[in-house]
PDB file of N, CA and C in Angstrom:
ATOM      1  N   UNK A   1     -61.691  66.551   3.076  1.00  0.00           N
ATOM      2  CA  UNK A   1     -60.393  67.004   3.507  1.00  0.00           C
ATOM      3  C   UNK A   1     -59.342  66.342   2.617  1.00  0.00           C
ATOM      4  N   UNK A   2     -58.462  66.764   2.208  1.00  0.00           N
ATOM      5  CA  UNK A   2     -57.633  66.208   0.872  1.00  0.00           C
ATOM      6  C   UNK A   2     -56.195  65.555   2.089  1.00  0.00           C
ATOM      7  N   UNK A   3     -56.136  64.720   1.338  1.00  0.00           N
ATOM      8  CA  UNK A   3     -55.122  63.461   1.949  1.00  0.00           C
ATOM      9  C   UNK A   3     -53.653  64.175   1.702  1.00  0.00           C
ATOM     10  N   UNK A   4     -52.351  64.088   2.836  1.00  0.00           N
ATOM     11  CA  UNK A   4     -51.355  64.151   2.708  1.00  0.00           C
ATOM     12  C   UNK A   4     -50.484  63.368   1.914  1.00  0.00           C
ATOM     13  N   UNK A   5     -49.656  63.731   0.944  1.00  0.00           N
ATOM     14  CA  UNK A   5     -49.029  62.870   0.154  1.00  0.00           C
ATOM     15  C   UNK A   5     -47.731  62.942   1.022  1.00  0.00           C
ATOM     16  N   UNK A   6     -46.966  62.119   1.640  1.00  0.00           N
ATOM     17  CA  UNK A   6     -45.161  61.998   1.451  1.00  0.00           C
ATOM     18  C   UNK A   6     -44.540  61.929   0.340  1.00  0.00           C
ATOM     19  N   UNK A   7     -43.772  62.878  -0.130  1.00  0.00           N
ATOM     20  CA  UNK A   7     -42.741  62.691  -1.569  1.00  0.00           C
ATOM     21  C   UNK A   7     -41.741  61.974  -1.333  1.00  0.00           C
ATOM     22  N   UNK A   8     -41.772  62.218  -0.333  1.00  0.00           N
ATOM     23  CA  UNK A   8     -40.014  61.847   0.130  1.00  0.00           C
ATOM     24  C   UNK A   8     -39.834  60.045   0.070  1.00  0.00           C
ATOM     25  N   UNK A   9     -40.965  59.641  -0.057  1.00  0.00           N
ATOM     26  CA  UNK A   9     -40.470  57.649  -0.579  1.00  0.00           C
ATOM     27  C   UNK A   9     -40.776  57.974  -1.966  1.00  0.00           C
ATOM     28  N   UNK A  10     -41.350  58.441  -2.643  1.00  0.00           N
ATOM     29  CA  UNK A  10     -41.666  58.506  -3.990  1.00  0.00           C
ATOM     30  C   UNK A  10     -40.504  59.516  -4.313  1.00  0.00           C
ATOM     31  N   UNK A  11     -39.664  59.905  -3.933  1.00  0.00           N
ATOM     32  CA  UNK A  11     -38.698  60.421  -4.521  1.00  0.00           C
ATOM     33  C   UNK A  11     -37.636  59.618  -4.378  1.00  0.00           C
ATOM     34  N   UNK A  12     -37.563  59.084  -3.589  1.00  0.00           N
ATOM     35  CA  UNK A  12     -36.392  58.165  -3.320  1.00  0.00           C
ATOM     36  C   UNK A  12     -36.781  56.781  -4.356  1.00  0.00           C
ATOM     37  N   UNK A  13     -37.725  56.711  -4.458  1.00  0.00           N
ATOM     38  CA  UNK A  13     -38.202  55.472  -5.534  1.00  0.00           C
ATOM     39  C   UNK A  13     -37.807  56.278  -7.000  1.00  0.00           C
ATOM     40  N   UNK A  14     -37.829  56.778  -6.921  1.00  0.00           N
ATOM     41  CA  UNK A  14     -37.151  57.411  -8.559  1.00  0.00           C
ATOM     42  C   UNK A  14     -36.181  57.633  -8.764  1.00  0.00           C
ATOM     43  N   UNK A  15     -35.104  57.782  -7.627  1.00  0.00           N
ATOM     44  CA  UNK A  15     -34.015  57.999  -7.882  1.00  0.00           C
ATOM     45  C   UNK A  15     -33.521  56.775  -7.835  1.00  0.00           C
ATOM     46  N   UNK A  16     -33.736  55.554  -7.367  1.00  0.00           N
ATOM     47  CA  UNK A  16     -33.259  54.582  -7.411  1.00  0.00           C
ATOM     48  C   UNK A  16     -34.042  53.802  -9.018  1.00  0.00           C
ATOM     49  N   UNK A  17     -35.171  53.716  -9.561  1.00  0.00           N
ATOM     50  CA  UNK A  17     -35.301  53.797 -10.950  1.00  0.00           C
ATOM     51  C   UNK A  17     -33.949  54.215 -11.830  1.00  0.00           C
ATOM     52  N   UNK A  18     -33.973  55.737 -11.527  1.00  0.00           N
ATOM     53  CA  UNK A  18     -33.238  56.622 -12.900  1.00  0.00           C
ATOM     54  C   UNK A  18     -32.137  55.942 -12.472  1.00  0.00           C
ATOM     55  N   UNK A  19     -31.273  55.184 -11.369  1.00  0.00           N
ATOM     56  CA  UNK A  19     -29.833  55.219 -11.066  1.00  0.00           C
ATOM     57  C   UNK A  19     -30.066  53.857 -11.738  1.00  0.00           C
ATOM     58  N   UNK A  20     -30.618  53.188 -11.786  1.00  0.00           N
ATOM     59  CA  UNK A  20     -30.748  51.436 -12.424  1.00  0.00           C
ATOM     60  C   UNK A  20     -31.092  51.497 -13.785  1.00  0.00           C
ATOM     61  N   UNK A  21     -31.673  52.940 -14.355  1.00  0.00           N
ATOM     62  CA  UNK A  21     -31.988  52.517 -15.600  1.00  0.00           C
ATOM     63  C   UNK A  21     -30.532  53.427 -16.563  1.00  0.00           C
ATOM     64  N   UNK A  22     -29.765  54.455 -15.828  1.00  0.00           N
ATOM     65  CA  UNK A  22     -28.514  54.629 -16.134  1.00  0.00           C
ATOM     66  C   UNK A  22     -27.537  53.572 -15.217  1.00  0.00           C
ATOM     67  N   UNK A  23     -27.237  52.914 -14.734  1.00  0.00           N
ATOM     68  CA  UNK A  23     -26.362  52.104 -15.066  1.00  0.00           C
ATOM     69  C   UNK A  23     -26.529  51.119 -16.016  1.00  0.00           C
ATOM     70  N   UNK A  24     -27.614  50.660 -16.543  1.00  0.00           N
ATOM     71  CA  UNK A  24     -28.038  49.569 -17.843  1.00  0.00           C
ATOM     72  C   UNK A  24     -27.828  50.075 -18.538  1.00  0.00           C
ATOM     73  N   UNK A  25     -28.325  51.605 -18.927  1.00  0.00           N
ATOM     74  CA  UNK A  25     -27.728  52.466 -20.015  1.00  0.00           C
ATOM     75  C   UNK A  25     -26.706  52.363 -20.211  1.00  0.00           C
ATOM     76  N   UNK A  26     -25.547  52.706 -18.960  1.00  0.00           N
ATOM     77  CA  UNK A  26     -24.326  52.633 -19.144  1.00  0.00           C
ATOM     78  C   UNK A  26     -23.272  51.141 -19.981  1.00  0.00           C
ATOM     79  N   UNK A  27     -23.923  50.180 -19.473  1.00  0.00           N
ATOM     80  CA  UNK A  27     -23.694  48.761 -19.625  1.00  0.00           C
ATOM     81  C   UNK A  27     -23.679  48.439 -21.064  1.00  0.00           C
ATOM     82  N   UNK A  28     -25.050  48.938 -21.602  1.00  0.00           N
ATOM     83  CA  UNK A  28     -25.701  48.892 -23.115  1.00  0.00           C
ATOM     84  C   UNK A  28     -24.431  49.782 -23.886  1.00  0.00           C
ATOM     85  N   UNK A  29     -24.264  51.223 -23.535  1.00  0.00           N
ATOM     86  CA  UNK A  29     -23.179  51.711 -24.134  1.00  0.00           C
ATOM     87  C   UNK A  29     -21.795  51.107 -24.474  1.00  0.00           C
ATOM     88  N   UNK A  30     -21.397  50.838 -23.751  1.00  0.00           N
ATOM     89  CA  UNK A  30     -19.968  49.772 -23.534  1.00  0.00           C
ATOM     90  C   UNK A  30     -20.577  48.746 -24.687  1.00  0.00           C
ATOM     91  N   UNK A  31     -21.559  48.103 -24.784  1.00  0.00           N
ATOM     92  CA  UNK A  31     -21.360  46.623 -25.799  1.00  0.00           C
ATOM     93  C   UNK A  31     -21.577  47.089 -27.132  1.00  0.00           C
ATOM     94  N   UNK A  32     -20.916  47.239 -28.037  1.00  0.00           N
ATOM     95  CA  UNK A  32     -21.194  47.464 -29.765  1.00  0.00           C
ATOM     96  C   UNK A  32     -22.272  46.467 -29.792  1.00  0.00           C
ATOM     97  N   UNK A  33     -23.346  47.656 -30.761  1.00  0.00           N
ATOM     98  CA  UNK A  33     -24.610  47.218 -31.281  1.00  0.00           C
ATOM     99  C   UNK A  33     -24.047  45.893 -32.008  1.00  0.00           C
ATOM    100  N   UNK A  34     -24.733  44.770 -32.183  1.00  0.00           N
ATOM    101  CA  UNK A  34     -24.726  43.728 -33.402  1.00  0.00           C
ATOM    102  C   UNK A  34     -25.243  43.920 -34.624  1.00  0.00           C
ATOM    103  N   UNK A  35     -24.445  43.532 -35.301  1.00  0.00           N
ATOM    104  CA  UNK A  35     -25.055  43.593 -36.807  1.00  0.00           C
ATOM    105  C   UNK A  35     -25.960  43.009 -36.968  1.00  0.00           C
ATOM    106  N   UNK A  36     -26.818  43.334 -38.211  1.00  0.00           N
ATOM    107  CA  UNK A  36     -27.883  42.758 -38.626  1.00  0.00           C
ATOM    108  C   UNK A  36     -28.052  42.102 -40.188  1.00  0.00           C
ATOM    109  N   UNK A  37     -28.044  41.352 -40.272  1.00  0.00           N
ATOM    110  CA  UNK A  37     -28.006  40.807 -41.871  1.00  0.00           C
ATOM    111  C   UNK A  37     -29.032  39.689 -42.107  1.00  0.00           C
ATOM    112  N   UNK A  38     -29.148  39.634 -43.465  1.00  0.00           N
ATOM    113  CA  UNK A  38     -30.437  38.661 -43.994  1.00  0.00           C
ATOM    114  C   UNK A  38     -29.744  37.159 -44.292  1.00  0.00           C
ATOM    115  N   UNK A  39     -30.971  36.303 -44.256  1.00  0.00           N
ATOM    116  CA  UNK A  39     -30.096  34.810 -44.519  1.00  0.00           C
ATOM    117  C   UNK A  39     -29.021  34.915 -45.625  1.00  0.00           C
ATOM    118  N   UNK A  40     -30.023  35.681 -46.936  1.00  0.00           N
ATOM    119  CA  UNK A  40     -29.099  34.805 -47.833  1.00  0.00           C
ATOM    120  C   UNK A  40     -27.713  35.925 -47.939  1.00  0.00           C
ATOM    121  N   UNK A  41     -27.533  37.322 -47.502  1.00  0.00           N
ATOM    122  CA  UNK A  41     -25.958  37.595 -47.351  1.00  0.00           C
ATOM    123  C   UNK A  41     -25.592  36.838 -46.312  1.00  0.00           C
ATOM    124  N   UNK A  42     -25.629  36.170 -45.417  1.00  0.00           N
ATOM    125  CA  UNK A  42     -25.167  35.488 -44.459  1.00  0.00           C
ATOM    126  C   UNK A  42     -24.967  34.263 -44.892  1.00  0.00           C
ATOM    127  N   UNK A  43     -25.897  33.388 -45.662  1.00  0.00           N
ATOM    128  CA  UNK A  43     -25.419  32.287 -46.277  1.00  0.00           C
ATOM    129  C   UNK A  43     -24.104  32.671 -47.450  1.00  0.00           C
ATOM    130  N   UNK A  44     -24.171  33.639 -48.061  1.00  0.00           N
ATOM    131  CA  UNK A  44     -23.054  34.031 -49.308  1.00  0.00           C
ATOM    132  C   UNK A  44     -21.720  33.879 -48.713  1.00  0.00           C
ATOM    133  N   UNK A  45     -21.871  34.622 -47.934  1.00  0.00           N
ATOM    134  CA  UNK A  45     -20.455  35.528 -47.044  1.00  0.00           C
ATOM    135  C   UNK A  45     -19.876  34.268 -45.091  1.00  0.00           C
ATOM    136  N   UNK A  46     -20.667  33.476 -45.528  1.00  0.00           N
ATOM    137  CA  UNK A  46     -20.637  32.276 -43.977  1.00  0.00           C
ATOM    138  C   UNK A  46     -19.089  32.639 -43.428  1.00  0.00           C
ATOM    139  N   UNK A  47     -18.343  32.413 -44.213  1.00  0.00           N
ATOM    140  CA  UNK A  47     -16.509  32.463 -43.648  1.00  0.00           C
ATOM    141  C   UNK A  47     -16.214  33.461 -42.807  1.00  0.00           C
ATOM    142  N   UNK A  48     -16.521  34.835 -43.942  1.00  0.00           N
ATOM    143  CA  UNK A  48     -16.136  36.198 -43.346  1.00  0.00           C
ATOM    144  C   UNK A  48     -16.995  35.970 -41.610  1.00  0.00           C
ATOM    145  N   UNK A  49     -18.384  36.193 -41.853  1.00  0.00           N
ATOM    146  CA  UNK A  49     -19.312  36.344 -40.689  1.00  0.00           C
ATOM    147  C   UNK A  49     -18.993  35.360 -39.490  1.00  0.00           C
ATOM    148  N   UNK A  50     -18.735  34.475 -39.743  1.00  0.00           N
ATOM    149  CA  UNK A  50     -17.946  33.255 -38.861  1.00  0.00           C
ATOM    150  C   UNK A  50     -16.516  33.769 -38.184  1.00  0.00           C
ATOM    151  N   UNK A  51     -15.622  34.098 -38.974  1.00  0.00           N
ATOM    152  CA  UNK A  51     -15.120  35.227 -38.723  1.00  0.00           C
ATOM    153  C   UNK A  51     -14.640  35.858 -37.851  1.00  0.00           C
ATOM    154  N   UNK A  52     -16.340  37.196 -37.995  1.00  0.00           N
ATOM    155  CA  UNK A  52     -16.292  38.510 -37.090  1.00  0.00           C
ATOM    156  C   UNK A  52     -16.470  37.881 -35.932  1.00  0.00           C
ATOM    157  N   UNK A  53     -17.256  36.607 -35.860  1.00  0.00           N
ATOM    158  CA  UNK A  53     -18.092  36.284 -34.537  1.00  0.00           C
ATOM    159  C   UNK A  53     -16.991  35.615 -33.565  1.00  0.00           C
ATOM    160  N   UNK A  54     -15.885  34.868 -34.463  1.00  0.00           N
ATOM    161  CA  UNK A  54     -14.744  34.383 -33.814  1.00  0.00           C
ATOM    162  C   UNK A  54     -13.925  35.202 -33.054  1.00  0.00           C
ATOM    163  N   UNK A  55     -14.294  36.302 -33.820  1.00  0.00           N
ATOM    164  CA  UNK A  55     -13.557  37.653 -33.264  1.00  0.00           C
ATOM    165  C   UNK A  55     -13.702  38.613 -32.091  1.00  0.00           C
ATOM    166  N   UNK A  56     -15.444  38.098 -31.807  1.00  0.00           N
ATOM    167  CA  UNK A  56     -16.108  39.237 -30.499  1.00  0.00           C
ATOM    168  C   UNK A  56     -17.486  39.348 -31.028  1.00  0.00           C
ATOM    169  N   UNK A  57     -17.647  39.648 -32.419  1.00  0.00           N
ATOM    170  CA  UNK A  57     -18.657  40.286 -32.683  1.00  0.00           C
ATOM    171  C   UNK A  57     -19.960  39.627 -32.560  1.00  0.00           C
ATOM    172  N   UNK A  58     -21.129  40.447 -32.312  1.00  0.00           N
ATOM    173  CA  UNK A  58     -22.717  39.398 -32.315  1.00  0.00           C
ATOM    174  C   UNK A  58     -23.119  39.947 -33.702  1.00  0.00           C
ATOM    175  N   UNK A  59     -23.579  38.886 -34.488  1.00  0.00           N
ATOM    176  CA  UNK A  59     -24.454  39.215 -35.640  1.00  0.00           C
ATOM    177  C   UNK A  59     -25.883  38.623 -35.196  1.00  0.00           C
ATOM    178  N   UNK A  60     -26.940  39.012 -35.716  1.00  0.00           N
ATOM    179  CA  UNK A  60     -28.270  39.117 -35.923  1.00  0.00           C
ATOM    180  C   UNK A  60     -28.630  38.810 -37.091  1.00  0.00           C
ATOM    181  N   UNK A  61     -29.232  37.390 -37.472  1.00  0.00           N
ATOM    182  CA  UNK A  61     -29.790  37.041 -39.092  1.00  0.00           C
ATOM    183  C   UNK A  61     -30.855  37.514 -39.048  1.00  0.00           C
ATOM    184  N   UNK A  62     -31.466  38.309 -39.956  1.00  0.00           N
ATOM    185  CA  UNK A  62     -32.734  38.172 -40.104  1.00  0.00           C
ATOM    186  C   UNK A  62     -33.899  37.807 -41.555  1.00  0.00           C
ATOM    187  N   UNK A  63     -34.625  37.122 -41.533  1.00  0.00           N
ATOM    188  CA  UNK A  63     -35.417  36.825 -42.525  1.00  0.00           C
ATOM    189  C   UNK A  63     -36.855  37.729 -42.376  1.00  0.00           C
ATOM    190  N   UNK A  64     -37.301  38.814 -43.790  1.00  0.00           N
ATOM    191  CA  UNK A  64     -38.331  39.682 -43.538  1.00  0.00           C
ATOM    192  C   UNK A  64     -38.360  40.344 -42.567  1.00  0.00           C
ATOM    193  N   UNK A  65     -37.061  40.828 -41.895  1.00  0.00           N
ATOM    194  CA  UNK A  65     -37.048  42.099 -41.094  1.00  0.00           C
ATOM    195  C   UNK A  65     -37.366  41.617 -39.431  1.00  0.00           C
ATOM    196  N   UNK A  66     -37.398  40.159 -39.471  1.00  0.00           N
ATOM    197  CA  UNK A  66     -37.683  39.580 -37.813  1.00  0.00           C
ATOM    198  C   UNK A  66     -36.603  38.506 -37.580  1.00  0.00           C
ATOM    199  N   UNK A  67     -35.717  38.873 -36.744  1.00  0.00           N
ATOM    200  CA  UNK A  67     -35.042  38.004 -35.959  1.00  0.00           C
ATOM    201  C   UNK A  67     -34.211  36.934 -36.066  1.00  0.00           C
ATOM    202  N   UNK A  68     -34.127  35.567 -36.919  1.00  0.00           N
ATOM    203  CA  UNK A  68     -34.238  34.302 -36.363  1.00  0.00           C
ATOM    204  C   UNK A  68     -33.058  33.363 -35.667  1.00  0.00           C
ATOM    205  N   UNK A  69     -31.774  34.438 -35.984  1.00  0.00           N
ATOM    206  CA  UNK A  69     -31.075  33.838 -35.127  1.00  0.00           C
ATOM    207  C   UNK A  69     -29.657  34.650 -34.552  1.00  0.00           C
ATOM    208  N   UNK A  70     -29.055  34.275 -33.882  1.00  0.00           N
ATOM    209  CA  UNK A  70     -28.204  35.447 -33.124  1.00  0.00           C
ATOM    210  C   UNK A  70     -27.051  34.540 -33.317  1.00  0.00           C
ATOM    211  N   UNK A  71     -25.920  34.741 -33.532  1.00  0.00           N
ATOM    212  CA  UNK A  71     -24.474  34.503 -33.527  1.00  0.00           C
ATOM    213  C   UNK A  71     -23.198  35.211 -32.800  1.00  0.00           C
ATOM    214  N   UNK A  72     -23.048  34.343 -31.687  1.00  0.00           N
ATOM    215  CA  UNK A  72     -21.878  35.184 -30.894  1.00  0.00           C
ATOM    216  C   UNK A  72     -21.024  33.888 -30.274  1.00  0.00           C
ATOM    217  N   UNK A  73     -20.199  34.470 -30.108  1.00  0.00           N
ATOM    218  CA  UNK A  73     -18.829  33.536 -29.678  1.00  0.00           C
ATOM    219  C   UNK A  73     -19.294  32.984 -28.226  1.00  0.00           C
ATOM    220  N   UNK A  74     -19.142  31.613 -28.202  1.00  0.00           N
ATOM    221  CA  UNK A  74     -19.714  30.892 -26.758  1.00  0.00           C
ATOM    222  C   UNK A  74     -19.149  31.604 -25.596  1.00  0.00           C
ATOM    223  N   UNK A  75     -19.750  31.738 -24.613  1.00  0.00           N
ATOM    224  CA  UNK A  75     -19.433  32.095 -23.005  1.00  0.00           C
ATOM    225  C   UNK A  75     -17.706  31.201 -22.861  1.00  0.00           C
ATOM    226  N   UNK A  76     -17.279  32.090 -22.197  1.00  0.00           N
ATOM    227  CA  UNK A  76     -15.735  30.789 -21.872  1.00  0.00           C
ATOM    228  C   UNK A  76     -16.221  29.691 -20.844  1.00  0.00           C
ATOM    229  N   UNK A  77     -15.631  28.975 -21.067  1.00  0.00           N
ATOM    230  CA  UNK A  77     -15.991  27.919 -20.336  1.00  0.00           C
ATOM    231  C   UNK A  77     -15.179  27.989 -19.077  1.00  0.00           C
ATOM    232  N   UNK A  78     -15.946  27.693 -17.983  1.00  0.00           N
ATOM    233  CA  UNK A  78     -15.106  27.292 -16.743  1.00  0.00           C
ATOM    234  C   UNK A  78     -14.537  25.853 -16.089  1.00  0.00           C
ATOM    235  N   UNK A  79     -13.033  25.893 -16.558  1.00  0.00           N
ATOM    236  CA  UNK A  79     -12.790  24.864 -16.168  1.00  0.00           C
ATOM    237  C   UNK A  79     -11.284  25.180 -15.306  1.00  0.00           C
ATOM    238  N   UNK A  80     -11.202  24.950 -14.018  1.00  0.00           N
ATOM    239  CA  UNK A  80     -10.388  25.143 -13.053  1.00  0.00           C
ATOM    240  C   UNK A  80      -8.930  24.300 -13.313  1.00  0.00           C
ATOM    241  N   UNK A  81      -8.089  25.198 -13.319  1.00  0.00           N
ATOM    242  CA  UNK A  81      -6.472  25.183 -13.714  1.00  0.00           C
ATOM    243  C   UNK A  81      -6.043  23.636 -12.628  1.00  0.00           C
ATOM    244  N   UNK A  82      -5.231  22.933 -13.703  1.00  0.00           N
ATOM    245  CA  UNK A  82      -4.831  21.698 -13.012  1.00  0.00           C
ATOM    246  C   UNK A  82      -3.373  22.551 -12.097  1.00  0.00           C
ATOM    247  N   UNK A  83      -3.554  21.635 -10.888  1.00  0.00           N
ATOM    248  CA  UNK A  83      -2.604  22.102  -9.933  1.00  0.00           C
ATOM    249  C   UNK A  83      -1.693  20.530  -9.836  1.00  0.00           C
ATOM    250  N   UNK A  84      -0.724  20.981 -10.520  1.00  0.00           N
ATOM    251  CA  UNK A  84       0.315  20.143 -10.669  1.00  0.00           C
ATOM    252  C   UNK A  84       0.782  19.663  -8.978  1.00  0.00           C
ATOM    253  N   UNK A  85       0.738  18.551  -8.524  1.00  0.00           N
ATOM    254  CA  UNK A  85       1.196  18.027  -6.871  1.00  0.00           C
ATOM    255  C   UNK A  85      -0.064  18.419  -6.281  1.00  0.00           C
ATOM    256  N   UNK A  86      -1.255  18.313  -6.469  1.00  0.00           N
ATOM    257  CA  UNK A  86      -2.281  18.336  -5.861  1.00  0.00           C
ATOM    258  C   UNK A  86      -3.048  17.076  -5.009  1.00  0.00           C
ATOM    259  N   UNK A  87      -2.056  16.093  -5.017  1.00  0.00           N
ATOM    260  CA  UNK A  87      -2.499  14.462  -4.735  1.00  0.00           C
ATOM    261  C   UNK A  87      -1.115  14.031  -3.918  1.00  0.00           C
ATOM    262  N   UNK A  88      -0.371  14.963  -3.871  1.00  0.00           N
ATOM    263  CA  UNK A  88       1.169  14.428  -3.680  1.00  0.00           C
ATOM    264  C   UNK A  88       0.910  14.034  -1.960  1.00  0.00           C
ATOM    265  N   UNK A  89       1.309  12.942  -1.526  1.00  0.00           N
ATOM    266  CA  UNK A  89       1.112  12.586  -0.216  1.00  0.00           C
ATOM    267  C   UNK A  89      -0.116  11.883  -0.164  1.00  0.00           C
ATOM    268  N   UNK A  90      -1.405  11.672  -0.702  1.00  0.00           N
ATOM    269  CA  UNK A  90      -2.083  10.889  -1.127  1.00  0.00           C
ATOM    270  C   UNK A  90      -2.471   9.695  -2.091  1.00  0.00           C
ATOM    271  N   UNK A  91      -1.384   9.482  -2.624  1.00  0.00           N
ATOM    272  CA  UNK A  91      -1.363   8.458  -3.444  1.00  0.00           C
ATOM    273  C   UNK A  91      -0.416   7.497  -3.241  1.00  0.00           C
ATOM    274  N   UNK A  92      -0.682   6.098  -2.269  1.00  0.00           N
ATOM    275  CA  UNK A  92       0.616   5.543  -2.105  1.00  0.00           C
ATOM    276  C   UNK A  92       0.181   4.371  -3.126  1.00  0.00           C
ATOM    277  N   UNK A  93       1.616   3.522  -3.272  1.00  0.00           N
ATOM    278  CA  UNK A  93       1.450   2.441  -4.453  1.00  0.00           C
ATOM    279  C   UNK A  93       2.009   1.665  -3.357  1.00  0.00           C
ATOM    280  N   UNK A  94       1.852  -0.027  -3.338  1.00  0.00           N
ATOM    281  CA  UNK A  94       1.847  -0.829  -2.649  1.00  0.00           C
ATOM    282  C   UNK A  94       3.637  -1.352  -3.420  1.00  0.00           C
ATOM    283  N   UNK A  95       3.566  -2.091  -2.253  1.00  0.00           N
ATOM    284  CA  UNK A  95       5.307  -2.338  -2.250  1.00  0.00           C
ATOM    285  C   UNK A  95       5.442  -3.827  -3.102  1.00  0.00           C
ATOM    286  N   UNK A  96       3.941  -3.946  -3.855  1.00  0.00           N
ATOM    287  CA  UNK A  96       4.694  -5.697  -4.520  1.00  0.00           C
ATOM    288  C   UNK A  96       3.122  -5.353  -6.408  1.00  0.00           C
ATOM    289  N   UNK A  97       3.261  -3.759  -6.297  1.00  0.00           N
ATOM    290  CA  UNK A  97       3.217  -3.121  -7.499  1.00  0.00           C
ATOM    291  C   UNK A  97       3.586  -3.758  -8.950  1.00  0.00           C
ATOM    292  N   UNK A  98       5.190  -3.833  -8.698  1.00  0.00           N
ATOM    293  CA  UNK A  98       5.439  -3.837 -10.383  1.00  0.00           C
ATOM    294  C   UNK A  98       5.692  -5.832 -10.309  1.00  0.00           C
ATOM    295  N   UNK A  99       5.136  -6.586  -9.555  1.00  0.00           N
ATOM    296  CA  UNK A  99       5.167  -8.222  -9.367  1.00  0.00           C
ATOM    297  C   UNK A  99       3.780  -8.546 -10.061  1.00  0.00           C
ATOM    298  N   UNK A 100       3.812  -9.656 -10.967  1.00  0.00           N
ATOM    299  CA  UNK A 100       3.029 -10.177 -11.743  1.00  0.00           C
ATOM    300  C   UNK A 100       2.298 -11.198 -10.704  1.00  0.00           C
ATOM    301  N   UNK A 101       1.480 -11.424 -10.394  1.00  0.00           N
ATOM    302  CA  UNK A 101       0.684 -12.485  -9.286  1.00  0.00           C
ATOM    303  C   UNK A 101       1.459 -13.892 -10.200  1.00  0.00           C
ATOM    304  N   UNK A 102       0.951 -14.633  -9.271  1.00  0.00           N
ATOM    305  CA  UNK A 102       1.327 -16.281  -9.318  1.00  0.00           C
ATOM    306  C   UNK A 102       0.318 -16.381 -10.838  1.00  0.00           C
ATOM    307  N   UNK A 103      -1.065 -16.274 -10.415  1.00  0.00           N
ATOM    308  CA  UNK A 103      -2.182 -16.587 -11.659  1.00  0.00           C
ATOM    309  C   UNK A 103      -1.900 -16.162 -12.430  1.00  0.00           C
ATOM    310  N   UNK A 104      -1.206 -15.296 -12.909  1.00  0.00           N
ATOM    311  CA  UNK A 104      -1.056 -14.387 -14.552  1.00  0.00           C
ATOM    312  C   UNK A 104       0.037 -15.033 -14.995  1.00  0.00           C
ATOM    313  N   UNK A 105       1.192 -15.504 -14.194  1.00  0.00           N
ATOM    314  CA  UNK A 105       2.395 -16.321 -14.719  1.00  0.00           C
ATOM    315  C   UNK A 105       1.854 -17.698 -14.789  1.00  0.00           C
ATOM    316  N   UNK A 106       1.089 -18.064 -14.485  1.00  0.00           N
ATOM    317  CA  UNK A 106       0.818 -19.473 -14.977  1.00  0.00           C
ATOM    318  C   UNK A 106      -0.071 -19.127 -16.411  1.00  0.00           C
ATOM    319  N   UNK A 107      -1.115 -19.176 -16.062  1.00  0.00           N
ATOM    320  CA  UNK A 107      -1.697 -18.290 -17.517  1.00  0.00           C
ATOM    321  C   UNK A 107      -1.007 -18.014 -18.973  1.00  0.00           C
ATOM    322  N   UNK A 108       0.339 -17.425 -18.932  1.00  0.00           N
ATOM    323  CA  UNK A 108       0.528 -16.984 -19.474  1.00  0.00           C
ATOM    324  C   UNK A 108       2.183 -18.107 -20.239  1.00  0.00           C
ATOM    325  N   UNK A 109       2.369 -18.798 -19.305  1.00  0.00           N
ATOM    326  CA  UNK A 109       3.294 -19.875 -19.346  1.00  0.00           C
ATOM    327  C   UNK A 109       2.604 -21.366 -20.034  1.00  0.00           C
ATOM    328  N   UNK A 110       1.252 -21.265 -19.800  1.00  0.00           N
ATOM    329  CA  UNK A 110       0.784 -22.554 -20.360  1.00  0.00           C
ATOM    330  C   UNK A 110       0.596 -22.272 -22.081  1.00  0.00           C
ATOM    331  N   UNK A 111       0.366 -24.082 -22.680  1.00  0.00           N
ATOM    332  CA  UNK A 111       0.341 -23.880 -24.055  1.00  0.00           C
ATOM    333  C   UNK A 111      -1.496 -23.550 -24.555  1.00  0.00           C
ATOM    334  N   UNK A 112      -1.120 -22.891 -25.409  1.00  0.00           N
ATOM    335  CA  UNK A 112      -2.347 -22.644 -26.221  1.00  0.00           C
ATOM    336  C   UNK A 112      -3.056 -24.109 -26.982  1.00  0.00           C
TER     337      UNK A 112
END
């Protein structure tokens, strides 16, 4: 007796595939391909290529047609905006602050 198939999860499993593998598509579209260049134009030309990369761009070195290194402008860094009066009401200074102790005036009164 031949077995019932349900489509209906296996269709829904594909549509959620094709919708994940077009939005990556989509994602991939938006980023300009990286260039690709060999060490030694990349060693010739270092300034320019330094450069593009300062600029946005990813370059791709490659030696014999494989890989060896990728060049792109660092991730920004996260570092959270100083909030000017962020301590205000927490920081008290003591009321005998700008007084030199007894020990530092002697110290400093005796002869060498």
């Amino acid at each position: 007796m031949p077995r019932k198939v349900s489509t209906s999860s296996f269709c829904v499993h594909v549509m959620v595939t094709h919708r994940e593998e077009t939005m990556s598509q989509h994602l991939l579209d938006n980023l300009p391909s990286p260039q690709k260049i060999g060490v030694r134009e990349f060693r010739g030309n270092l300034t320019a290529y330094l450069r593009q990369v300062r600029q946005g761009s990813t370059i791709l070195v490659t030696s014999h047609d494989e890989v060896v290194a990728e060049l792109r402008p660092p991730a920004p860094s996260y570092r959270p905006r100083r909030q000017p009066g962020a301590l205000r009401g927490r920081i008290r200074i003591s009321e005998n602050f700008d007084q030199t102790p007894p020990d530092i005036l002697e110290s400093m009164e005796r002869d060498l």
